[in-house]
Protein backbone atom coordinates (compact mmCIF):
# COMPACT_ATOMS: atom_id res chain seq x y z
CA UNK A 1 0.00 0.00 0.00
CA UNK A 2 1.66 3.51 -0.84
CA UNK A 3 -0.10 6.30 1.29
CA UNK A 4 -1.63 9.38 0.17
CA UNK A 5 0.42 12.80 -0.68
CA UNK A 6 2.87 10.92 -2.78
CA UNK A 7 3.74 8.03 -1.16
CA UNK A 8 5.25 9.22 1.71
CA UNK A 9 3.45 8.02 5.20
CA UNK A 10 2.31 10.44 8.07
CA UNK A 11 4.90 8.58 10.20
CA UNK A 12 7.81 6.43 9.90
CA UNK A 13 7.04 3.84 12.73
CA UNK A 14 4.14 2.31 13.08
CA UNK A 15 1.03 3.13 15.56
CA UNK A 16 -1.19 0.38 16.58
CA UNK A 17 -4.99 0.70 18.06
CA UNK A 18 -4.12 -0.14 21.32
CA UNK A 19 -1.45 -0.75 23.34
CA UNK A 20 -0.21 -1.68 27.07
CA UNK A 21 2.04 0.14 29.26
CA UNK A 22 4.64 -2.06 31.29
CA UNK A 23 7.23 0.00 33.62
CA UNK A 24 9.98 -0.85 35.79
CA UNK A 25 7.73 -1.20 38.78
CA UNK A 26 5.29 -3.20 36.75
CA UNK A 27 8.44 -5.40 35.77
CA UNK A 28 9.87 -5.22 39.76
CA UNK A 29 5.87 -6.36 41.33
CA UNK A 30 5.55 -9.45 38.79
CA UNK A 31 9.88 -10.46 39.87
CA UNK A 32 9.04 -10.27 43.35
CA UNK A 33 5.84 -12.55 43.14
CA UNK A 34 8.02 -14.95 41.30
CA UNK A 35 10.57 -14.80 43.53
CA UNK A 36 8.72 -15.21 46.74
CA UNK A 37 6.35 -18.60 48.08
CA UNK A 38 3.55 -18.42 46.25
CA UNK A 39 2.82 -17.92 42.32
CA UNK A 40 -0.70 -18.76 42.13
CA UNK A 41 -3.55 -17.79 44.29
CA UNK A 42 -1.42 -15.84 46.61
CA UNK A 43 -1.46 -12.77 48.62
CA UNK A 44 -1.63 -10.36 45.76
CA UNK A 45 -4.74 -12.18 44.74
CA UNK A 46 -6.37 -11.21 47.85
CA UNK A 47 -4.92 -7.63 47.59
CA UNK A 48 -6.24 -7.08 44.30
CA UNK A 49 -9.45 -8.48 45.42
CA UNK A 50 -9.46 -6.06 48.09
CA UNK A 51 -8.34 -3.23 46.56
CA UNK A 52 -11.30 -3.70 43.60
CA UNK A 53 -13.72 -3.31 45.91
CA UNK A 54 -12.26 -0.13 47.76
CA UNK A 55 -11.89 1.50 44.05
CA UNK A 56 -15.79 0.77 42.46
CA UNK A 57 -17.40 0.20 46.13
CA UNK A 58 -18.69 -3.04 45.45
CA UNK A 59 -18.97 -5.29 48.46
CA UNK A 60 -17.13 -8.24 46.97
CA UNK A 61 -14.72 -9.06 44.34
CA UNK A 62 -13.69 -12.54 42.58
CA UNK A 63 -10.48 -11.99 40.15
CA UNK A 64 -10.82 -15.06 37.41
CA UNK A 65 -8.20 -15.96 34.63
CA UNK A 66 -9.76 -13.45 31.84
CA UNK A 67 -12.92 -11.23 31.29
CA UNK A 68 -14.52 -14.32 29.31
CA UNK A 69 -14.13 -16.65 32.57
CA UNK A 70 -15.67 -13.48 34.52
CA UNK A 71 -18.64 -13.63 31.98
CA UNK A 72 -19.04 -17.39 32.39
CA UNK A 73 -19.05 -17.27 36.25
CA UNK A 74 -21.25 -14.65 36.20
CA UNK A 75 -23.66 -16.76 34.23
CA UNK A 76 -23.35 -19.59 36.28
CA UNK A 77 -24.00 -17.75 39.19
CA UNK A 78 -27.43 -15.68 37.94
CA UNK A 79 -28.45 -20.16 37.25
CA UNK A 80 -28.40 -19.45 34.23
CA UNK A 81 -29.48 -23.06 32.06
CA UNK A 82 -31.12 -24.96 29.51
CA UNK A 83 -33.56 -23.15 27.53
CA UNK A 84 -33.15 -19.47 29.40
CA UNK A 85 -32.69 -16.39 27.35
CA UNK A 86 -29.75 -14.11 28.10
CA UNK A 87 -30.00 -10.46 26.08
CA UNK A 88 -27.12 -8.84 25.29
CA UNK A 89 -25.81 -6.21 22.29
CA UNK A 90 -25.03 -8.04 19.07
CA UNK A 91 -22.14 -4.94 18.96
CA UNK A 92 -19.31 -6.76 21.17
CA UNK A 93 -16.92 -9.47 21.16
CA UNK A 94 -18.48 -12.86 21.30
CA UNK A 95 -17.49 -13.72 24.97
CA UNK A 96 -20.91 -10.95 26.09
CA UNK A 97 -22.96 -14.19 23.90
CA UNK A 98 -21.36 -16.41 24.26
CA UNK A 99 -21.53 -17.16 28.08
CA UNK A 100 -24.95 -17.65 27.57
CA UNK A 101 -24.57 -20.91 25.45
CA UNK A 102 -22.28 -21.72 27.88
CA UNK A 103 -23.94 -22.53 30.13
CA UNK A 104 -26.94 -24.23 27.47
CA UNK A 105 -28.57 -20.72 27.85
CA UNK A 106 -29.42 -19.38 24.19
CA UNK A 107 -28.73 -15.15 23.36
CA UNK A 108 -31.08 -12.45 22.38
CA UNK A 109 -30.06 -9.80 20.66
CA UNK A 110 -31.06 -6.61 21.43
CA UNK A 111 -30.02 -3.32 19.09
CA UNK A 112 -28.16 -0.20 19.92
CA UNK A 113 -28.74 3.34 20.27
CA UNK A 114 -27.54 5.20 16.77
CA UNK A 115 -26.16 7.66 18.73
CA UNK A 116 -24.30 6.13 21.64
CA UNK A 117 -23.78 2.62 20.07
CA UNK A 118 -24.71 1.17 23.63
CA UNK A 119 -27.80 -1.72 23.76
CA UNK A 120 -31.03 0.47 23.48
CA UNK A 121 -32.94 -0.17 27.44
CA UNK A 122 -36.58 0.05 24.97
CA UNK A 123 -34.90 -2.57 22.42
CA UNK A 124 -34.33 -5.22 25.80
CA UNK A 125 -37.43 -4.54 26.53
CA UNK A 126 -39.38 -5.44 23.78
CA UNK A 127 -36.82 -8.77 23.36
CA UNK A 128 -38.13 -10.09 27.25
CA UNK A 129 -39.85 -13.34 27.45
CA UNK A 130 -40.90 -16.07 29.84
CA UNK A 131 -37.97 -17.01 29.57
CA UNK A 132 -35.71 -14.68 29.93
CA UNK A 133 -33.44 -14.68 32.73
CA UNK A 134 -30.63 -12.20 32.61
CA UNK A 135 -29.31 -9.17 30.50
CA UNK A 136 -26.13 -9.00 30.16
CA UNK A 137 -25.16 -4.68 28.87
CA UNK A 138 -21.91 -4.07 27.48
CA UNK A 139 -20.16 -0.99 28.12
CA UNK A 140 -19.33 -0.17 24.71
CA UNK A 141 -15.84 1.49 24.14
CA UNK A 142 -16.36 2.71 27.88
CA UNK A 143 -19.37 4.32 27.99
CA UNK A 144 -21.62 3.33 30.51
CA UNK A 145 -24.64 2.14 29.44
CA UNK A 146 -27.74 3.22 30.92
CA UNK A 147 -27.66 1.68 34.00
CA UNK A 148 -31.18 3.29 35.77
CA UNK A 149 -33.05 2.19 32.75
CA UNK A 150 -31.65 -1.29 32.66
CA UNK A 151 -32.22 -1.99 36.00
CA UNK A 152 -35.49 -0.75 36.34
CA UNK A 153 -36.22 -2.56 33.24
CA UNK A 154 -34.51 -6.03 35.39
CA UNK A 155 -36.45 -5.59 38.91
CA UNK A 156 -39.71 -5.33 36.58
CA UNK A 157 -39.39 -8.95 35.30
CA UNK A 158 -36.97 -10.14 37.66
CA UNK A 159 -34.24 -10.65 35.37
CA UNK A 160 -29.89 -10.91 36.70
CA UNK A 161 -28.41 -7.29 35.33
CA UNK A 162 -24.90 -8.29 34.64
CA UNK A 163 -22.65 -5.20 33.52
CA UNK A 164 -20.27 -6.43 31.12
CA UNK A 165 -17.91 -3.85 31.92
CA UNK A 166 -14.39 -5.10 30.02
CA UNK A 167 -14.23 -1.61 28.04
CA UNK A 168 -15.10 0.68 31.16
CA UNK A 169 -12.44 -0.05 34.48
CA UNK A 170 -12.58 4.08 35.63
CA UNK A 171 -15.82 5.10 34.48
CA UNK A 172 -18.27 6.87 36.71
CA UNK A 173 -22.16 7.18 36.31
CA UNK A 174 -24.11 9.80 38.22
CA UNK A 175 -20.93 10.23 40.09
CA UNK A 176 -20.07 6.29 41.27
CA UNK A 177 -17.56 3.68 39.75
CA UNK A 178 -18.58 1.17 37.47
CA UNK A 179 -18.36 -1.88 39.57
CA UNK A 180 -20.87 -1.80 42.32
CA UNK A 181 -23.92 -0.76 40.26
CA UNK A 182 -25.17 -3.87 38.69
CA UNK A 183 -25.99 -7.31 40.29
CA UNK A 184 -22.46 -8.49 39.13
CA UNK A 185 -19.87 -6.42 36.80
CA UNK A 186 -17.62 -8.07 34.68
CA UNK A 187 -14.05 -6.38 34.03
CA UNK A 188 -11.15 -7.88 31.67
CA UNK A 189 -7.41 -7.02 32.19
CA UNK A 190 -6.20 -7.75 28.50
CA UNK A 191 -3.45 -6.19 27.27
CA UNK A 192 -5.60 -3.23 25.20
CA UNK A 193 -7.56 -2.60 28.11
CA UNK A 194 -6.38 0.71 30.71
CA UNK A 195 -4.96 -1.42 33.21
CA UNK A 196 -3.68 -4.85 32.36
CA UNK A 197 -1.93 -8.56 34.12
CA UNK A 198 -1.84 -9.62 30.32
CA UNK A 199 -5.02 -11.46 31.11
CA UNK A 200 -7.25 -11.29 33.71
CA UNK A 201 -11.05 -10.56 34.49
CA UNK A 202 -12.62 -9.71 37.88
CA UNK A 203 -16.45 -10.32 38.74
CA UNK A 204 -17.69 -7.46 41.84
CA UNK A 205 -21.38 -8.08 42.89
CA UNK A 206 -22.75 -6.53 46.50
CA UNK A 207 -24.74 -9.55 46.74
CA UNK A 208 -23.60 -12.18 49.10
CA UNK A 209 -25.05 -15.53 47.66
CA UNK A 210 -23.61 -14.25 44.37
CA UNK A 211 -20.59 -13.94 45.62
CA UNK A 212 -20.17 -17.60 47.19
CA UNK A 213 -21.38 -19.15 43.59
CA UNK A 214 -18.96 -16.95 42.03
CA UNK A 215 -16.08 -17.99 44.35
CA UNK A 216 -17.58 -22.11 43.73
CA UNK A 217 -17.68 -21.36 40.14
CA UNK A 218 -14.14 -19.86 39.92
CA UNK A 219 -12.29 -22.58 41.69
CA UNK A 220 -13.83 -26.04 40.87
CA UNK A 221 -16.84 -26.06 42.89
CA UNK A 222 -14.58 -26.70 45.86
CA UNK A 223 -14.99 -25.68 49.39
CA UNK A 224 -12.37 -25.75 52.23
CA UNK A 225 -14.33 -23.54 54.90
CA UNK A 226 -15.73 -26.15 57.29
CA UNK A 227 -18.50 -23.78 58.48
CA UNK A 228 -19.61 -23.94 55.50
CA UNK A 229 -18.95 -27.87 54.00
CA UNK A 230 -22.49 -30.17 54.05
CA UNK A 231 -20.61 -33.05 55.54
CA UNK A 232 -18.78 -31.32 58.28
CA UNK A 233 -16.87 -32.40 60.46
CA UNK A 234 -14.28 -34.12 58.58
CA UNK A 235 -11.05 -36.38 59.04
CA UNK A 236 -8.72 -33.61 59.32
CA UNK A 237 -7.11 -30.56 57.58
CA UNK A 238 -6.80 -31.55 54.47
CA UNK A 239 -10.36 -32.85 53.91
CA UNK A 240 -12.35 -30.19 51.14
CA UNK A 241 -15.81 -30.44 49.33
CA UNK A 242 -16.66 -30.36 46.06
CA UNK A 243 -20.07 -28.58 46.31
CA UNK A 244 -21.14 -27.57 42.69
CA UNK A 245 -19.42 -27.83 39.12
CA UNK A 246 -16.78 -25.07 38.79
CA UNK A 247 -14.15 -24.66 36.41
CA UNK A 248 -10.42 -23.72 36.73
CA UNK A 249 -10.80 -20.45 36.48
CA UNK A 250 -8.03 -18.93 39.01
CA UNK A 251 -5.66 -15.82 38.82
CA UNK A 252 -2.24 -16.46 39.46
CA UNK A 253 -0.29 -14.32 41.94
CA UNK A 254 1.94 -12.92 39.63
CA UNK A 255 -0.66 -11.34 37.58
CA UNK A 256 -2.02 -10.18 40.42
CA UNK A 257 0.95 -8.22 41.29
CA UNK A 258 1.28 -6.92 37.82
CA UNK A 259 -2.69 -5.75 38.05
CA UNK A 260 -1.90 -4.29 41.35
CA UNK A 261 1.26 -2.63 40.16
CA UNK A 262 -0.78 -1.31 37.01
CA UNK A 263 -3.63 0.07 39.41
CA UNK A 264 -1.16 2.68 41.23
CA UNK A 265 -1.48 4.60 37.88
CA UNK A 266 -4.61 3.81 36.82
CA UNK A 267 -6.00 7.59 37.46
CA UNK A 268 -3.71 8.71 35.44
CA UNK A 269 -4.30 6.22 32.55
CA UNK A 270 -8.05 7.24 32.91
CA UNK A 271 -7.09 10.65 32.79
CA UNK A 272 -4.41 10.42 29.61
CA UNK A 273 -7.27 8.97 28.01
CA UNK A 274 -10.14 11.55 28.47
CA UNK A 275 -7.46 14.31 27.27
CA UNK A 276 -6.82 12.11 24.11
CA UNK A 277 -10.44 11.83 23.40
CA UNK A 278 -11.21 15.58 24.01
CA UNK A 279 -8.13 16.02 21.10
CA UNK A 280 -9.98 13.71 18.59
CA UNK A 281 -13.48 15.14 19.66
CA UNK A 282 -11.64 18.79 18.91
CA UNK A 283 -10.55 17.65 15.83
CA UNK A 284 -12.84 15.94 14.34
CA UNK A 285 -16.40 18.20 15.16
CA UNK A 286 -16.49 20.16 12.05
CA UNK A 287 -15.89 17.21 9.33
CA UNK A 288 -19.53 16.02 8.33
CA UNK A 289 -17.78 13.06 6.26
CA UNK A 290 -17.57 11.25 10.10
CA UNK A 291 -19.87 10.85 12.55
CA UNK A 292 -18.75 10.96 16.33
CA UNK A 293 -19.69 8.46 19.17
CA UNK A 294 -22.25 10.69 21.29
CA UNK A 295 -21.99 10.26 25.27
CA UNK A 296 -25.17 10.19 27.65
CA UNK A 297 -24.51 12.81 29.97
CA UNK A 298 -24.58 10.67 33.09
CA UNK A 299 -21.34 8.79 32.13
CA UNK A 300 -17.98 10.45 32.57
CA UNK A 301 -16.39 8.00 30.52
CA UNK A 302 -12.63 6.29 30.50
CA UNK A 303 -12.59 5.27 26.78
CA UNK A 304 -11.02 1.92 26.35
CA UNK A 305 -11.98 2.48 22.39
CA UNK A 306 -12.09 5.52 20.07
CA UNK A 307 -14.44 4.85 17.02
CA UNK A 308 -15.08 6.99 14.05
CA UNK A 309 -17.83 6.24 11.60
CA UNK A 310 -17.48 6.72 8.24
CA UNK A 311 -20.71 8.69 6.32
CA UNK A 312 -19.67 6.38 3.38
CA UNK A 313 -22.57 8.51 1.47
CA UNK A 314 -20.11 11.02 1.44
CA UNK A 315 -16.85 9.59 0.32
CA UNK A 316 -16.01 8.19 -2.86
CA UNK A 317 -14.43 5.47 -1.15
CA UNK A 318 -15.24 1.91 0.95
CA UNK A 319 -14.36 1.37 4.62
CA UNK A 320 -12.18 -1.48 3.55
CA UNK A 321 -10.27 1.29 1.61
CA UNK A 322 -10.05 4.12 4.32
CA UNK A 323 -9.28 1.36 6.45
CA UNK A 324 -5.90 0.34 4.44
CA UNK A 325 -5.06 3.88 3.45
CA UNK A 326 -4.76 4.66 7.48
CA UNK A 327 -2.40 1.53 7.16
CA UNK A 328 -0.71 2.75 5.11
CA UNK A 329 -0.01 5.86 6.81
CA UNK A 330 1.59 3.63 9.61
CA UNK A 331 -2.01 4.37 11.60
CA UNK A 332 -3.03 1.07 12.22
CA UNK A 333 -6.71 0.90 12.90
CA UNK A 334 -9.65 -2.19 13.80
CA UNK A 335 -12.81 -2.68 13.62
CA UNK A 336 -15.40 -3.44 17.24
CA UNK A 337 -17.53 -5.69 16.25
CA UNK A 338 -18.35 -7.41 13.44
CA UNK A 339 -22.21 -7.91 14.69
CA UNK A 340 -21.93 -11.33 16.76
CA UNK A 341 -25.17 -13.25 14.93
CA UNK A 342 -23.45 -12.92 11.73
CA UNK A 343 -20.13 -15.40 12.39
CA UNK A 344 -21.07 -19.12 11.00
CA UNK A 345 -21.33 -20.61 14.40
CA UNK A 346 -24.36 -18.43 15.35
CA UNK A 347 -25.28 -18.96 11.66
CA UNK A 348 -25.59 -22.38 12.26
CA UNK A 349 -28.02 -21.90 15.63
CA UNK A 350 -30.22 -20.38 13.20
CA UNK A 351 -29.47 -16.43 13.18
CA UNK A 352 -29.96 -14.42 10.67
CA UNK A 353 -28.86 -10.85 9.76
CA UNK A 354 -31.21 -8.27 9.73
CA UNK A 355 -31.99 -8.85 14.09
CA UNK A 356 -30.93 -5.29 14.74
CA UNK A 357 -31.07 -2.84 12.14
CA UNK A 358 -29.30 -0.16 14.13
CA UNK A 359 -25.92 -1.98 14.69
CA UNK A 360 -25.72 -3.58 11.55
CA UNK A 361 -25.93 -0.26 9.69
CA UNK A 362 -22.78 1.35 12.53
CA UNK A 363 -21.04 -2.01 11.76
CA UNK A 364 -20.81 -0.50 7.88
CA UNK A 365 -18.46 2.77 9.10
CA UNK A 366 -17.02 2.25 12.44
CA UNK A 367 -13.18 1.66 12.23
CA UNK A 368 -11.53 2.18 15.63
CA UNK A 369 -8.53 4.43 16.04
CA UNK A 370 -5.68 4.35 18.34
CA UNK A 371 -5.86 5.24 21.74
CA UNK A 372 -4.00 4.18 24.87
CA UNK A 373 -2.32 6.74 27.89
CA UNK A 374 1.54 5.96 26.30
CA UNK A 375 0.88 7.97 23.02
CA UNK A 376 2.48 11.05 22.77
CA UNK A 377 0.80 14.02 21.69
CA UNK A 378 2.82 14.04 18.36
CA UNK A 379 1.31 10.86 18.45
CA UNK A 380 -2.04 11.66 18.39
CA UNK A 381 -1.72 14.78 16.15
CA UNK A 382 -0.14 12.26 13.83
CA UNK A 383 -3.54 10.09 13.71
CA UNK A 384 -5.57 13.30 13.24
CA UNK A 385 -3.20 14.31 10.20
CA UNK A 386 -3.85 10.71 8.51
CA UNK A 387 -7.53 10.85 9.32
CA UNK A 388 -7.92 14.37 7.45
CA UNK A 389 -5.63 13.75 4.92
CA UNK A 390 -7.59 10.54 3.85
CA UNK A 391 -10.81 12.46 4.37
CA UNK A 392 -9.74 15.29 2.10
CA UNK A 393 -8.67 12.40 -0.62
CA UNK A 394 -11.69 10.80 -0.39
CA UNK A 395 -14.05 13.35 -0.06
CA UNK A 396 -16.89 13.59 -3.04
């Protein structure tokens, strides 16, 4: 690919969509662990535990091995089984449906707002059954969805409101952290995300029974507290339960540290990111050819994701070309999502396209750009220069 303005590329070295940022106190946290007794399910584990809770103000915390595992357990512990409906956004990565199936649940798509790109509270609505069980809203690029909708809409028919929060770690809505607001909030500590143990996922619920399935569910149904064993009292120390059917789903120690490490800056990560966003906002108001991700006012968002959305009607070109000429201006770019119901395993369950009319038609433009706390602003004012240049090429 030879980029626009004769070939030569808005920068020499190449810019990805996301990136993580590892320092020497990151690097010293993650030595020490390995050094010291315990690598898995160790102190740090506990701390991060703790220290989750004392940042959102959620009552409890379970860290798990990734934000899909979080998903899973959350499912398992909202009973989620054969035959029940789970609604979620069909603009996501698959793990927000897919921890419906499994757990032999099915997924119900619900659309998006045009404007915000978050599941539309009227759309779950009118998808609600008899046999619906649980919802499960995706923070979309870190936006909060709206939460006082949705969980009005879930104490009306008794439905689980599970916050899949893997975009949104430093978000606030009406002034309190994403975390404690939902029946059980799902974060994921992948590399792209603000703060990161490589993987990692956390589950935070203020419900105590949810808590104790998520703990059973995390670490294979297994229970060592003799107050709370059904065939107490045993043969001796070593004697555990196996309660329910959990999964290996455990954090090690290590990544622990590293999350812990990570969390000492994650304030400022949040706040690197809002002043990157206000840039591209800035920048990119007055060109008609995109359209901007709007934000309800009740969410003071930390934007794991910056989107843009091409108004194809007004360029002579295809996203697939934009797309490649930000390539190759060394801007490398993605796409969030490809609409889940369209892949040829949901295919094969019998989806069809055409379920939600709102996100299939944002799925045509959206392209995301980069955006992560270690870009410099040279960095960013390179991505705006590619993004105009290619607009001003392209523009009818």
């Amino acid at each position: 690919m030879i980029a626009i303005n004769g070939g030569k590329p808005v920068r020499d070295s190449v810019i990805y969509y996301g990136f993580q940022w590892i320092d020497d106190n990151d690097v010293k946290a993650v030595s020490d662990v390995l050094k010291s007794n315990f690598i898995t399910c160790g102190p740090q584990v506990a701390a991060l535990e703790k220290r989750l809770c004392e940042y959102t103000g959620a009552k409890h915390a379970v860290v798990v091995s990734n934000g899909t595992a979080a998903l899973h357990c959350a499912c398992i512990a909202a009973g989620i089984g054969e035959g029940d409906e789970v609604i979620t956004t069909p603009l996501t990565f698959a793990a927000s449906a897919n921890c419906a199936l499994y757990c032999g649940g099915r997924p119900v798509f619900a659309d998006v707002d045009m404007e915000t790109y978050n599941i539309d509270p009227q759309s779950i609505r009118e998808k609600i059954t008899d046999k619906t069980r649980a919802v499960v809203a995706v923070d979309y690029t870190g936006q909060s969805v709206k939460i006082d909708e949705i969980r009005k809409i879930c104490d009306e028919f008794g439905l689980y409101f599970i916050e899949d929060a893997a975009h949104s770690i430093g978000t606030t809505y009406k002034g309190k952290k994403i975390g404690s607001l939902a029946d059980m909030t799902t974060f994921s500590f992948h590399p792209v995300k603000t703060i990161t143990g490589g993987e990692g996922g956390a589950i935070l619920t203020n419900d105590d029974e949810l808590y104790r399935k998520l703990v059973l569910a995390h670490t294979h149904g297994i229970e060592k507290n003799e107050s709370l064993m059904e065939d107490a009292p045993h043969e001796g120390m070593w004697y555990y339960e196996q309660l329910a059917l959990g999964y290996n789903y455990r954090m090690t120690d290590f990544q622990a540290a590293l999350i812990n490490s990570q969390m000492n800056r994650l304030d400022f990560f949040v706040a690197r990111r809002k002043e990157i966003v206000n840039k591209y906002n800035e920048a990119f108001k007055d060109i008609p050819e995109l359209i901007i991700q709007k934000e309800i006012p009740e969410s003071d968002s930390c934007r794991h994701l910056y989107v843009i959305r091409l108004d194809l009607d007004r360029l002579s070109c295809t996203r697939r070309e934009f797309f490649d000429a930000m390539s190759a201006e060394n801007v490398q770019c993605q796409v969030h999502y490809v609409p889940v119901y369209w892949f040829p395993y949901y295919r094969r369950l019998g989806y069809e396209k055409g379920l939600c009319i709102n996100a299939e038609e944002i799925y045509k433009g959206i392209m995301s750009i980069p955006l992560y706390p270690k870009m410099s602003d040279d960095d960013v004012n390179d991505v705006i220069e590619a993004v105009s240049r290619i607009i001003a090429e392209y523009r009818k």
